[in-house]
C-alpha atoms as a PDB file:
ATOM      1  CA  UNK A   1     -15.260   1.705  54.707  1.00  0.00           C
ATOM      2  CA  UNK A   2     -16.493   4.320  52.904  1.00  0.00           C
ATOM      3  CA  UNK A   3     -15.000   5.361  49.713  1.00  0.00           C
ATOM      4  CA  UNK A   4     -13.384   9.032  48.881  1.00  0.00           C
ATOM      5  CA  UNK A   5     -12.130   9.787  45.573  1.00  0.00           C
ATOM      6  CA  UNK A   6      -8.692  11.283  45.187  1.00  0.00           C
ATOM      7  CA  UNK A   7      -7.953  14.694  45.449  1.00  0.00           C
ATOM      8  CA  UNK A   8      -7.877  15.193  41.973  1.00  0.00           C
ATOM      9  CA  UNK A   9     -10.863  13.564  40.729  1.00  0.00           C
ATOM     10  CA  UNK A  10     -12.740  15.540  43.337  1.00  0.00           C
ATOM     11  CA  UNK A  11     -14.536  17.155  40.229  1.00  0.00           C
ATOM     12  CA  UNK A  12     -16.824  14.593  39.418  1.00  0.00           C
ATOM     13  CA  UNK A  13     -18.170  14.850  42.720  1.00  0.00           C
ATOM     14  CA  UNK A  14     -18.177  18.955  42.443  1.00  0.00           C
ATOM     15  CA  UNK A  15     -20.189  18.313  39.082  1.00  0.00           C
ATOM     16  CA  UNK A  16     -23.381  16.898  40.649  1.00  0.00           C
ATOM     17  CA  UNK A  17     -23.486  18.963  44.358  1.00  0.00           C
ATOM     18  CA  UNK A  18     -26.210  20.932  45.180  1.00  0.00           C
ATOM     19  CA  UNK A  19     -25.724  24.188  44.083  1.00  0.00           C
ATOM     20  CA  UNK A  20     -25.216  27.517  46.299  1.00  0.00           C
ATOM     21  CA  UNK A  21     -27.656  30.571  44.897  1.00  0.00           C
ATOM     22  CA  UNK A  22     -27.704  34.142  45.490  1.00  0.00           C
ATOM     23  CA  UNK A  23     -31.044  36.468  45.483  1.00  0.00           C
ATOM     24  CA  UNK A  24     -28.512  39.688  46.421  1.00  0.00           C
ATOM     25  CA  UNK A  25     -29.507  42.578  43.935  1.00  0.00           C
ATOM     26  CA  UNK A  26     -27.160  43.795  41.378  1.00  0.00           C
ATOM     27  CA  UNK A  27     -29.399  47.193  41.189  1.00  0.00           C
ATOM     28  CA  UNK A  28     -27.414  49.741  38.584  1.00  0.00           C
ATOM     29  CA  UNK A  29     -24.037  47.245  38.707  1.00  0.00           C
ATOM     30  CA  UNK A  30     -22.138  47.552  35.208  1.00  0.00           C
ATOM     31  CA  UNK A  31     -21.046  44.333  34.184  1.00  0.00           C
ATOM     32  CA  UNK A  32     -19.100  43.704  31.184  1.00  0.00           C
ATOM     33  CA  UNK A  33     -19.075  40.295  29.735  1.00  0.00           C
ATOM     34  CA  UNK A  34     -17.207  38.941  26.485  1.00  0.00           C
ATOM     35  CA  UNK A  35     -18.790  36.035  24.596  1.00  0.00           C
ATOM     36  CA  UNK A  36     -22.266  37.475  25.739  1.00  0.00           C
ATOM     37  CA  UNK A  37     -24.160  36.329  22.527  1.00  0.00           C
ATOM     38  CA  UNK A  38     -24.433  32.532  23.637  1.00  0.00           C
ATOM     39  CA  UNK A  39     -23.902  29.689  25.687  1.00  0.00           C
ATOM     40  CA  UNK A  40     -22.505  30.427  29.092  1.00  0.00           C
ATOM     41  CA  UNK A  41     -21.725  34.630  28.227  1.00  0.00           C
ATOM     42  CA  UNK A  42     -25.584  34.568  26.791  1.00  0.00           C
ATOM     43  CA  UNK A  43     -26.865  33.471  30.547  1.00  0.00           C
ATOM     44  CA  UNK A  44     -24.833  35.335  32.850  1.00  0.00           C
ATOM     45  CA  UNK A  45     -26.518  38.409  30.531  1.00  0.00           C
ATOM     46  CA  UNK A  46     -30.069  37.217  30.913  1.00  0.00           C
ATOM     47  CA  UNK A  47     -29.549  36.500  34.859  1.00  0.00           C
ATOM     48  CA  UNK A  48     -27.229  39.306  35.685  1.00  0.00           C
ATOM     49  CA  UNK A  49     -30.010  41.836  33.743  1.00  0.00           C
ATOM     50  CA  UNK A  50     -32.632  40.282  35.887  1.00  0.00           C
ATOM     51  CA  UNK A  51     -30.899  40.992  39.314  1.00  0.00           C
ATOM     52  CA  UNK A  52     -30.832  44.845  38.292  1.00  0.00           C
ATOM     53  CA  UNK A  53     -27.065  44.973  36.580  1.00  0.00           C
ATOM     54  CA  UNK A  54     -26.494  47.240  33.291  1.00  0.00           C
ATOM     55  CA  UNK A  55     -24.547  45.105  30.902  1.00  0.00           C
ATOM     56  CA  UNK A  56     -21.971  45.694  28.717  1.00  0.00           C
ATOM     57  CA  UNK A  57     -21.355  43.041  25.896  1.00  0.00           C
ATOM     58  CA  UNK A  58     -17.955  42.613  24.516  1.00  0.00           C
ATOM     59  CA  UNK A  59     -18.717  40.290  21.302  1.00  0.00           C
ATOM     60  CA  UNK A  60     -18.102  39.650  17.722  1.00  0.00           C
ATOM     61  CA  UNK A  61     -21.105  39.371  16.107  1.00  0.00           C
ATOM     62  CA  UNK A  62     -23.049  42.644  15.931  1.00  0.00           C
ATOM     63  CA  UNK A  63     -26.283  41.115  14.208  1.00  0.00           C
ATOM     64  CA  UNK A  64     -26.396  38.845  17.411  1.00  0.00           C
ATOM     65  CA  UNK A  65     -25.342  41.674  19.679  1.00  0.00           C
ATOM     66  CA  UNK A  66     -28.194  43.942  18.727  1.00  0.00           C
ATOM     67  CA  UNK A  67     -30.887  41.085  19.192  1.00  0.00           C
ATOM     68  CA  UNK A  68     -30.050  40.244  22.643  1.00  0.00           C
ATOM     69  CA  UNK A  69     -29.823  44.142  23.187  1.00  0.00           C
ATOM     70  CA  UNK A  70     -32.982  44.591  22.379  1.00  0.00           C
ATOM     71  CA  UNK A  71     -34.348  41.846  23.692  1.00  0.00           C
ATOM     72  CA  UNK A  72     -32.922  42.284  27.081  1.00  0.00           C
ATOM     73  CA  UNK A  73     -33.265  45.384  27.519  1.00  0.00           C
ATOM     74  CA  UNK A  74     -37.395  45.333  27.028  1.00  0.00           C
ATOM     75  CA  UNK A  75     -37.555  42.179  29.555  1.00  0.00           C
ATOM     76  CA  UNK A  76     -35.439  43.762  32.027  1.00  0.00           C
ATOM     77  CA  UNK A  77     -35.946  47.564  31.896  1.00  0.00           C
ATOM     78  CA  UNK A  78     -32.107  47.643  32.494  1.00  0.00           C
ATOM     79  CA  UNK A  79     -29.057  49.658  30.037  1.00  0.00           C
ATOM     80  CA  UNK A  80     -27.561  47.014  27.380  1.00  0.00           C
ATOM     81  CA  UNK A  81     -24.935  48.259  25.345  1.00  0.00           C
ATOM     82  CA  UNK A  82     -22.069  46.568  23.074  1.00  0.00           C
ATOM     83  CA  UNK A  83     -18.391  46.666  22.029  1.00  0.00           C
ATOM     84  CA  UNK A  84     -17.155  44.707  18.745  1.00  0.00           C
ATOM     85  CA  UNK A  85     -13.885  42.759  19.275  1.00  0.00           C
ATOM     86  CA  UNK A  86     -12.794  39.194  17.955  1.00  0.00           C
ATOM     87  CA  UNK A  87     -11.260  37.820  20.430  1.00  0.00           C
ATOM     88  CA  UNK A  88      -8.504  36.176  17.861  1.00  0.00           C
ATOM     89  CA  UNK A  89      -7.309  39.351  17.281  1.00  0.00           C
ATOM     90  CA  UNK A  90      -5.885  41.720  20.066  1.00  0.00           C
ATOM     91  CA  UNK A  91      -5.827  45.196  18.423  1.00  0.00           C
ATOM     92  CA  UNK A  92      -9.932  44.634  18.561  1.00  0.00           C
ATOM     93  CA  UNK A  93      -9.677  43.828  22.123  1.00  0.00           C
ATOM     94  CA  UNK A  94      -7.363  47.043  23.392  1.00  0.00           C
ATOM     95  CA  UNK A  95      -9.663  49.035  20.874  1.00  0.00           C
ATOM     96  CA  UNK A  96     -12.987  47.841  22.916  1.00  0.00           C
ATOM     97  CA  UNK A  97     -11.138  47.897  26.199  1.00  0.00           C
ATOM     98  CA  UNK A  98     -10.245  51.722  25.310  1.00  0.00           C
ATOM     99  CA  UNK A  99     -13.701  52.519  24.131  1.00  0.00           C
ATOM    100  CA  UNK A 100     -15.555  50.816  27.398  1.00  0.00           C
ATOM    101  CA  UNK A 101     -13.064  53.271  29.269  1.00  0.00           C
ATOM    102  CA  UNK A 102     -13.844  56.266  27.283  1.00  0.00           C
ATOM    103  CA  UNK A 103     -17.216  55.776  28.013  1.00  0.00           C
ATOM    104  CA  UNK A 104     -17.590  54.110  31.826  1.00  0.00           C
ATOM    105  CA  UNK A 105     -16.374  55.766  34.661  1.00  0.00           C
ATOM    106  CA  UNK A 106     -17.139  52.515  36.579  1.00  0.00           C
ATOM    107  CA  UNK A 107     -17.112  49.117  36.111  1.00  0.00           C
ATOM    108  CA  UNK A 108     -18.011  46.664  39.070  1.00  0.00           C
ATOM    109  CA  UNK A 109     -17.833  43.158  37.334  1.00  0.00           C
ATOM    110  CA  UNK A 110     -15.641  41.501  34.712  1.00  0.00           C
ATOM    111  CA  UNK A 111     -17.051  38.378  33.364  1.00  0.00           C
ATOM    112  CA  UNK A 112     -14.594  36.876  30.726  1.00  0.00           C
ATOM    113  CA  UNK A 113     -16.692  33.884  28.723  1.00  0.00           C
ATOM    114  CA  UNK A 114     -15.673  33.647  25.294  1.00  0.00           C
ATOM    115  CA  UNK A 115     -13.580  30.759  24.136  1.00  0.00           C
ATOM    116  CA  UNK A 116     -13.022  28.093  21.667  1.00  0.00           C
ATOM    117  CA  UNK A 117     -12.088  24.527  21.047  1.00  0.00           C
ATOM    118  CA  UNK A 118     -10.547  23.637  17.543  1.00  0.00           C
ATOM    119  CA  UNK A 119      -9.469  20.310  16.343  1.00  0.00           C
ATOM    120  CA  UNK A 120      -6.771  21.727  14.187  1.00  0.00           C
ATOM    121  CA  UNK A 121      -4.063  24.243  14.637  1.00  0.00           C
ATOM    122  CA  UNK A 122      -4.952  27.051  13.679  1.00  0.00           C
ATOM    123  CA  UNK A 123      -2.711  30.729  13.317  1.00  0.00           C
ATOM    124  CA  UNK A 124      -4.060  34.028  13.647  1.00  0.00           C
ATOM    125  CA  UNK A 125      -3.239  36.749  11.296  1.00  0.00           C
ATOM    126  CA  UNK A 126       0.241  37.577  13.878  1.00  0.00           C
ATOM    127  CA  UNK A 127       1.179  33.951  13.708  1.00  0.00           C
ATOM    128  CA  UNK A 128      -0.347  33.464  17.400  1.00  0.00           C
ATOM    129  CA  UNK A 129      -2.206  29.749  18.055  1.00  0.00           C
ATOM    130  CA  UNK A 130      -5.667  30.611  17.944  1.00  0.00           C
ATOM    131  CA  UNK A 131      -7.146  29.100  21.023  1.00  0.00           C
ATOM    132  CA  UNK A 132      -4.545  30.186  23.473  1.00  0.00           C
ATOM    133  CA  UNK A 133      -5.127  33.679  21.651  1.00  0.00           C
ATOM    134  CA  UNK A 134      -8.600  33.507  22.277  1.00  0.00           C
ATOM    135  CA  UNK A 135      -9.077  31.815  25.481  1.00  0.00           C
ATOM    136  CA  UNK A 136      -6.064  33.280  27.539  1.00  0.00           C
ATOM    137  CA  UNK A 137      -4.009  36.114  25.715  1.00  0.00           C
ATOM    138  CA  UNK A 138      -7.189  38.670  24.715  1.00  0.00           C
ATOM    139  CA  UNK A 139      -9.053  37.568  28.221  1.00  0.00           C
ATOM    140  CA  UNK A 140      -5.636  38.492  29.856  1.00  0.00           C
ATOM    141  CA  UNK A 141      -5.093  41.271  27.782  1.00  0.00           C
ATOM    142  CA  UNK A 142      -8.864  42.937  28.046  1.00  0.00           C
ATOM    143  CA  UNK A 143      -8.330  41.920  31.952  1.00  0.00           C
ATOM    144  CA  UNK A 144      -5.484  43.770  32.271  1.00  0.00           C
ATOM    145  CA  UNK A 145      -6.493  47.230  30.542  1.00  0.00           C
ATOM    146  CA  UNK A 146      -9.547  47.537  32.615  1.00  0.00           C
ATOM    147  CA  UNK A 147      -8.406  46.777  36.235  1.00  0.00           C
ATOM    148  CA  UNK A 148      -7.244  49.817  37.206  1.00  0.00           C
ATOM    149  CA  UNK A 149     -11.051  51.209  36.507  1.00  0.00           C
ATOM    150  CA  UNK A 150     -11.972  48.153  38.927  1.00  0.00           C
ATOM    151  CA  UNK A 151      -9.587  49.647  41.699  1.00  0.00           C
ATOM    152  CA  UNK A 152     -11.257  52.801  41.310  1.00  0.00           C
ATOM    153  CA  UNK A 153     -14.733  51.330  41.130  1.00  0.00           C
ATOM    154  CA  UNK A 154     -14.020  48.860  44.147  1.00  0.00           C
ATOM    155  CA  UNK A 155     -15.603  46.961  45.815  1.00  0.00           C
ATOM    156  CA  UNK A 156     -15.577  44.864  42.441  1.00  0.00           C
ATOM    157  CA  UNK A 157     -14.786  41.401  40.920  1.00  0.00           C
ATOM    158  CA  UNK A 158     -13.276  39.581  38.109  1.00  0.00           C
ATOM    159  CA  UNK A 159     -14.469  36.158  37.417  1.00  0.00           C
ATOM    160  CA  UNK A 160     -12.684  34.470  34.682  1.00  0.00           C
ATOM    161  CA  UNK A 161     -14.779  31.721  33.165  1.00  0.00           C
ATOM    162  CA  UNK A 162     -12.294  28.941  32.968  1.00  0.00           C
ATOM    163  CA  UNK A 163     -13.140  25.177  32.704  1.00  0.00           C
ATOM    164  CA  UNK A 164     -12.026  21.423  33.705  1.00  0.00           C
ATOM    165  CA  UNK A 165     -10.878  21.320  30.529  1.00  0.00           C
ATOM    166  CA  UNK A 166      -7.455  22.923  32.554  1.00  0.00           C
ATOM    167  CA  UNK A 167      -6.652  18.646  33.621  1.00  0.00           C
ATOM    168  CA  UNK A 168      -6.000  18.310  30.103  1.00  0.00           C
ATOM    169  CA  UNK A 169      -2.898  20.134  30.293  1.00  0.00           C
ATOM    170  CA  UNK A 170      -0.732  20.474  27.098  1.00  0.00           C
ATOM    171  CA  UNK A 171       1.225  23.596  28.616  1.00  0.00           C
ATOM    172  CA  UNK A 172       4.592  24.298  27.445  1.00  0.00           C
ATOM    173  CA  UNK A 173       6.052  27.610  27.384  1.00  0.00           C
ATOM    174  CA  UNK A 174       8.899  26.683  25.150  1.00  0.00           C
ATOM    175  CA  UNK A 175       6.147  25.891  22.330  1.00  0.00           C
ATOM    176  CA  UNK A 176       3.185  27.922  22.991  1.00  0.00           C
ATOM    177  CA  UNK A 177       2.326  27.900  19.123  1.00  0.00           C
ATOM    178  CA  UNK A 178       2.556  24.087  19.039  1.00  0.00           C
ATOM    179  CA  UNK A 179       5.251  24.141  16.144  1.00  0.00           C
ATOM    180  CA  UNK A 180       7.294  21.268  18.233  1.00  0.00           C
ATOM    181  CA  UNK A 181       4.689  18.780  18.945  1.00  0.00           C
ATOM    182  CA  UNK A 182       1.477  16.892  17.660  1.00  0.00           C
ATOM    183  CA  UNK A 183      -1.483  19.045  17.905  1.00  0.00           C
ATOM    184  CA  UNK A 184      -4.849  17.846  19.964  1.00  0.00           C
ATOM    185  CA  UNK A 185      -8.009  19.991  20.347  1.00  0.00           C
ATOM    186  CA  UNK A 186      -7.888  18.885  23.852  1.00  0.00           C
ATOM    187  CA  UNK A 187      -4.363  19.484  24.984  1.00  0.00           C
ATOM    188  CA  UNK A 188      -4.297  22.868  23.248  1.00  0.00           C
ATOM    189  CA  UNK A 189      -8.085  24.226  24.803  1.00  0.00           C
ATOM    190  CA  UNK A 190      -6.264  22.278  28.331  1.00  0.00           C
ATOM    191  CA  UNK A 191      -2.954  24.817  27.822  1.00  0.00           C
ATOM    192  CA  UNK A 192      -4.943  28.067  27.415  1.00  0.00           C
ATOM    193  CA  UNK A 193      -7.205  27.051  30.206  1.00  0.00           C
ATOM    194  CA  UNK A 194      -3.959  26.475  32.464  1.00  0.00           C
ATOM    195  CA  UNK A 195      -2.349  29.052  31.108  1.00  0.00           C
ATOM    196  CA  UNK A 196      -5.150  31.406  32.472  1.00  0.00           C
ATOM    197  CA  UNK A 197      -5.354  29.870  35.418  1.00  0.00           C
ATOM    198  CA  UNK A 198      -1.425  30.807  36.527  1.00  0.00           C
ATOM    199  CA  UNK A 199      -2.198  34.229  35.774  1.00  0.00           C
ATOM    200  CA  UNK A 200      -5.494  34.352  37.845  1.00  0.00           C
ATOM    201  CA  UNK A 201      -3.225  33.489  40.660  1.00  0.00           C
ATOM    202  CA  UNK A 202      -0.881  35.585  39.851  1.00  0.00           C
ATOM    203  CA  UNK A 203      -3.419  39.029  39.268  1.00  0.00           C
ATOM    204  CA  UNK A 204      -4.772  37.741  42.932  1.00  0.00           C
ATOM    205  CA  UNK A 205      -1.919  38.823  44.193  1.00  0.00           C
ATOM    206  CA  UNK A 206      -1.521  42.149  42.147  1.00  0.00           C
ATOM    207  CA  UNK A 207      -4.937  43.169  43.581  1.00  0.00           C
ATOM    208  CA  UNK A 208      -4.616  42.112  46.912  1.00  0.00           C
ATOM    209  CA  UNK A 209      -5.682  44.780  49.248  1.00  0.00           C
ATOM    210  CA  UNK A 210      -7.755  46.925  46.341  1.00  0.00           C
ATOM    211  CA  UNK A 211     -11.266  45.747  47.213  1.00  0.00           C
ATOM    212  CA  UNK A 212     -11.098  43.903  43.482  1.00  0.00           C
ATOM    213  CA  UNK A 213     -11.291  40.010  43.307  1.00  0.00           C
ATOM    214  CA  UNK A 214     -10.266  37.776  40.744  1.00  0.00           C
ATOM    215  CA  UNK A 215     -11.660  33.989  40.238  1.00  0.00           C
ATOM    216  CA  UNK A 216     -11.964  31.570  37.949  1.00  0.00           C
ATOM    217  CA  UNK A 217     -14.941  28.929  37.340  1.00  0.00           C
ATOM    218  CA  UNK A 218     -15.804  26.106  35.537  1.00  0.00           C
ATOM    219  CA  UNK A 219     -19.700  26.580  34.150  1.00  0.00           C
ATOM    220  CA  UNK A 220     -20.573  22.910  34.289  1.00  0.00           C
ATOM    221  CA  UNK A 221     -20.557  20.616  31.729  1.00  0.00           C
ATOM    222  CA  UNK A 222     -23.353  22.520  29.704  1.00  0.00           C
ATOM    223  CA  UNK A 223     -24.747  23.220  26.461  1.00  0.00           C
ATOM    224  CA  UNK A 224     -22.687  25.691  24.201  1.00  0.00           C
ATOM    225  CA  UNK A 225     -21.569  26.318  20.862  1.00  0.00           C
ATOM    226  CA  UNK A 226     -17.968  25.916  21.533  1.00  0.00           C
ATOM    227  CA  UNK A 227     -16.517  24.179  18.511  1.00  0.00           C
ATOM    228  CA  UNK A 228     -18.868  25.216  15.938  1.00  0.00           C
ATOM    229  CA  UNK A 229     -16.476  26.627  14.017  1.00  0.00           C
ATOM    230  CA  UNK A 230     -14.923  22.959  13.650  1.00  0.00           C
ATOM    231  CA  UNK A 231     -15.248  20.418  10.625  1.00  0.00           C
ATOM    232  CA  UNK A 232     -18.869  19.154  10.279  1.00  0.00           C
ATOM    233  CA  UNK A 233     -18.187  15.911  11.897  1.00  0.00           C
ATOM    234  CA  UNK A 234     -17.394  17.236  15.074  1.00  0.00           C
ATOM    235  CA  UNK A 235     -20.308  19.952  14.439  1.00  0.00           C
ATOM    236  CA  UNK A 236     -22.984  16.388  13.590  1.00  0.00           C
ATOM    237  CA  UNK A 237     -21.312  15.047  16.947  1.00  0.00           C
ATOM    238  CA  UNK A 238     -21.136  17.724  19.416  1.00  0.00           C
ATOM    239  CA  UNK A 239     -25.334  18.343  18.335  1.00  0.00           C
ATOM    240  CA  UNK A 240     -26.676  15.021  18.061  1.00  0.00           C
ATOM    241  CA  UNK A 241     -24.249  13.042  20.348  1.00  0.00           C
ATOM    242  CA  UNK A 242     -22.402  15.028  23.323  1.00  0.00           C
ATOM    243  CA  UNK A 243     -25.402  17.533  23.951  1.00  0.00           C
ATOM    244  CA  UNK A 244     -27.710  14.476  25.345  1.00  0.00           C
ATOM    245  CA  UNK A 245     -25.577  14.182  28.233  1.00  0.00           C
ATOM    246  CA  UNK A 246     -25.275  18.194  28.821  1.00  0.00           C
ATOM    247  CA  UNK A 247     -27.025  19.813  31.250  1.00  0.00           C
ATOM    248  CA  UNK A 248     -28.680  23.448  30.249  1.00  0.00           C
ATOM    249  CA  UNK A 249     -26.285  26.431  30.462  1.00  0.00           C
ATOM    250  CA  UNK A 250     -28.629  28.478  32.550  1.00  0.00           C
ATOM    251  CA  UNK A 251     -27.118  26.573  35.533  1.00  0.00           C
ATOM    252  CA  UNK A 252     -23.376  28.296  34.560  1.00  0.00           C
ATOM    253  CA  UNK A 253     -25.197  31.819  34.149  1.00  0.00           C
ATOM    254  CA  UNK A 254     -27.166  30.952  37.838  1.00  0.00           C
ATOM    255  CA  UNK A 255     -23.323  30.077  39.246  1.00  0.00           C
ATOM    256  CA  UNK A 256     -21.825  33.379  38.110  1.00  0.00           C
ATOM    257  CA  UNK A 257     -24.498  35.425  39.355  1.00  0.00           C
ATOM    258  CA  UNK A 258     -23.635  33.940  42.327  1.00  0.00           C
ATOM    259  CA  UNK A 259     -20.247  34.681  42.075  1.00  0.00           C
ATOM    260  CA  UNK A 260     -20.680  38.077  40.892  1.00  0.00           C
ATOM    261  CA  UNK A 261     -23.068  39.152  43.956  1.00  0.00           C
ATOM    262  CA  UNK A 262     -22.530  36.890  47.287  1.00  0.00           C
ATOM    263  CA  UNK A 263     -21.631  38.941  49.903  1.00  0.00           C
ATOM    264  CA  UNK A 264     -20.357  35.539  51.661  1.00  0.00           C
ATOM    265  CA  UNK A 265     -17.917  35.906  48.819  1.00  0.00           C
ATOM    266  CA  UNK A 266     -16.996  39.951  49.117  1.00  0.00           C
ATOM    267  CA  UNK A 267     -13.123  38.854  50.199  1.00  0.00           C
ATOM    268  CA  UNK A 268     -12.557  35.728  47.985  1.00  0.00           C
ATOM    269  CA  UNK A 269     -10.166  36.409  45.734  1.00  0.00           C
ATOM    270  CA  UNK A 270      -7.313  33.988  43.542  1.00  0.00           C
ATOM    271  CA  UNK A 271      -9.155  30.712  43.671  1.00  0.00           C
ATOM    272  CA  UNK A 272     -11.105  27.839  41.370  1.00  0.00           C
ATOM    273  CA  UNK A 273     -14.948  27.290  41.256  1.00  0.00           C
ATOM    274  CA  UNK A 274     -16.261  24.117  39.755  1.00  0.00           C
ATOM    275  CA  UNK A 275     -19.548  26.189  39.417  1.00  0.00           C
ATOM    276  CA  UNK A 276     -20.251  27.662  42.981  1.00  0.00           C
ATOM    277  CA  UNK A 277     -18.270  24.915  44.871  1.00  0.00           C
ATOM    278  CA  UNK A 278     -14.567  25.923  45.728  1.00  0.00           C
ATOM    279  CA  UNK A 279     -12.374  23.600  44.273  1.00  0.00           C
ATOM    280  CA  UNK A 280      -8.436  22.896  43.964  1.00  0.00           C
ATOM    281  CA  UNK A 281      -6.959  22.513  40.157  1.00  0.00           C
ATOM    282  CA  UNK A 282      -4.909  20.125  39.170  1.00  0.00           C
ATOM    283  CA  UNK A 283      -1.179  20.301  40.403  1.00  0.00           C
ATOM    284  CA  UNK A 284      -0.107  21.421  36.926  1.00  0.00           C
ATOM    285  CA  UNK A 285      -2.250  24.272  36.722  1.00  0.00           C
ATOM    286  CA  UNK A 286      -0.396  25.501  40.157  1.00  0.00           C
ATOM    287  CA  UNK A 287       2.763  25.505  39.257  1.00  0.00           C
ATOM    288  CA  UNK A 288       4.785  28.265  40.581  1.00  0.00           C
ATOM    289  CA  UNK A 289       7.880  28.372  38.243  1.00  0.00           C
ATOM    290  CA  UNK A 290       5.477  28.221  35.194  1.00  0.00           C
ATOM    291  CA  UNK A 291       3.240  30.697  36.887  1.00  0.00           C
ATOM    292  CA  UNK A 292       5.974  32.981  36.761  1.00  0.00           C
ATOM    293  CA  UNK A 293       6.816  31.962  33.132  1.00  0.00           C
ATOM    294  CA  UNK A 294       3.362  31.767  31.399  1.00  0.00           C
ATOM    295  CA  UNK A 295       2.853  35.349  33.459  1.00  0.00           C
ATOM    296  CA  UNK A 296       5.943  37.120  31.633  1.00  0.00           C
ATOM    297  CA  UNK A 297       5.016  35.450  28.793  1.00  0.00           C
ATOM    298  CA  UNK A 298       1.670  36.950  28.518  1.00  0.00           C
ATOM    299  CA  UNK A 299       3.182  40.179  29.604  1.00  0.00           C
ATOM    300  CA  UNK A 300       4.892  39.989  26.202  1.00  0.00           C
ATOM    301  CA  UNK A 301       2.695  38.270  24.065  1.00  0.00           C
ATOM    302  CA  UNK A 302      -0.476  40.840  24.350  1.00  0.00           C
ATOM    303  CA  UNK A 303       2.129  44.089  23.963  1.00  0.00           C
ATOM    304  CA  UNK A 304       1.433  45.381  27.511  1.00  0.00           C
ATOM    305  CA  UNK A 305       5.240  45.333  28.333  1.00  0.00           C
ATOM    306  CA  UNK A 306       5.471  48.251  25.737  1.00  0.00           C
ATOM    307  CA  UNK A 307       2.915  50.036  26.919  1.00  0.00           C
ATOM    308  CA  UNK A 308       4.599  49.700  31.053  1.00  0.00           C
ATOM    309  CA  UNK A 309       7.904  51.349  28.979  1.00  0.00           C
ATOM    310  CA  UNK A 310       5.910  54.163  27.720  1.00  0.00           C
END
């Protein structure tokens, strides 16, 4: 008898198929990507600049941001340009999301890649927990300020880069800032990566019938910086320990170009990619009364419900 894993352990399977590719052009595209200066953000740049796309970089570091401008732009003959924002603080995202609008009169794919993973709780400087800040709340917020350029630009696609990480859980709307309970790195990156999920499902249905598409993906369990900014324990670990059993992160930039530019996937929209095979999340992370929740929540949290009153 042959043996299937449960439903929900279908990802370690998903982690070693064969991947899909796509060799579509993405001739004079505009693609803007945050966390562009490394890891995952860094390759869908490199590949999405080699199928033809312009790129716009969302990022924090400008140093970095005019390197890979440069550098990109002579390999590829294509248009890089940048936007500053720290993703821990949302004034700096609506300030980039107005600029890219000032400027853009189209924009035909959304990559969302930056995030973090800390091992202690951290605040930003309006009292908001710093990862769910940084890897739901700006994502959501720059996601949110743009789409209506995306409906006017359609056909065109969101792909927010989410992870596994989502099984983790740690969600609860009652305590978003984690003042009630014990903190863990990996129960607060798993409640921003669930809390993003319910609101992928939940912009799915916003857009349906506007020719834009929303996803999220896992990138793989690859090689990134994401917890540098931890103690230098985790720093000696996550170098000389975890990254042996990491696969490169070209393979996540390879997926999202895929995602970005399969016609196969033109009318896909409000559904979970462990790299470019379709997968279900967990249970938790599908949760319709928390969907709703987490979804007014972030409504409120990022300031856009004053802005719908205006």
């Amino acid at each position: 008898m042959k043996f299937e894993l449960p439903e929900q352990l279908i990802f370690m399977k998903n982690d070693k198929a064969i991947q899909k590719h796509s060799n579509e052009p993405m001739t004079g595209k505009l693609c803007v990507i945050s966390g562009a200066t490394s890891g995952v953000g860094y390759e869908a740049v490199k590949s999405l600049a080699a199928g033809g796309a312009n790129i716009v970089m969302v990022v924090r570091n400008e140093n970095k941001a005019k390197v890979i401008k440069k550098e990109i732009e002579a390999r590829y003959s294509v248009v890089v340009a940048y936007f500053i924002a720290d993703f821990s603080d949302l004034k700096q995202v609506e300030k980039a999301a107005m600029d890219i609008l000032d400027k853009y009169p189209r924009i035909d794919i959304l990559i969302n890649s930056a995030g973090i993973h800390s091992t202690k709780r951290k605040l930003n400087k309006d009292g908001l927990e710093m990862v769910f800040c940084v890897n739901h709340l700006a994502p959501f917020l720059l996601t949110k300020l743009l789409m209506n350029r995306m409906i006017e630009s359609s056909p065109s696609r969101i792909i927010q880069v989410n992870s596994e990480g989502h099984r983790f859980n740690g969600l609860k709307v009652d305590d978003i800032n984690w003042k009630k309970r014990f903190y863990t790195g990996l129960r607060s990156y798993g409640a921003s990566k669930t809390a993003q999920l319910l609101t992928v499902w939940e912009l799915a249905k916003e857009l349906e019938g506007t020719g834009v598409t929303i996803n999220a993906m896992h990138p793989g369990a690859v090689k990134t910086n994401i917890g540098n900014d931890n103690g230098i324990l985790y720093r000696w670990f996550l170098h000389n320990v975890t990254w042996h059993f990491l696969k490169d992160s070209k393979i996540a930039g390879d997926a999202l170009y895929y995602l970005a530019s399969a016609s196969e996937l033109s009318n896909v929209s409000g559904e979970f990619f462990n790299l470019t095979t379709l997968e279900k999340p967990a249970d938790h992370a599908l949760n319709q009364e928390n969907q709703k929740k987490i979804w007014s929540l972030s409504i409120k949290m990022t300031g856009l419900e004053k802005k719908d009153d205006e």
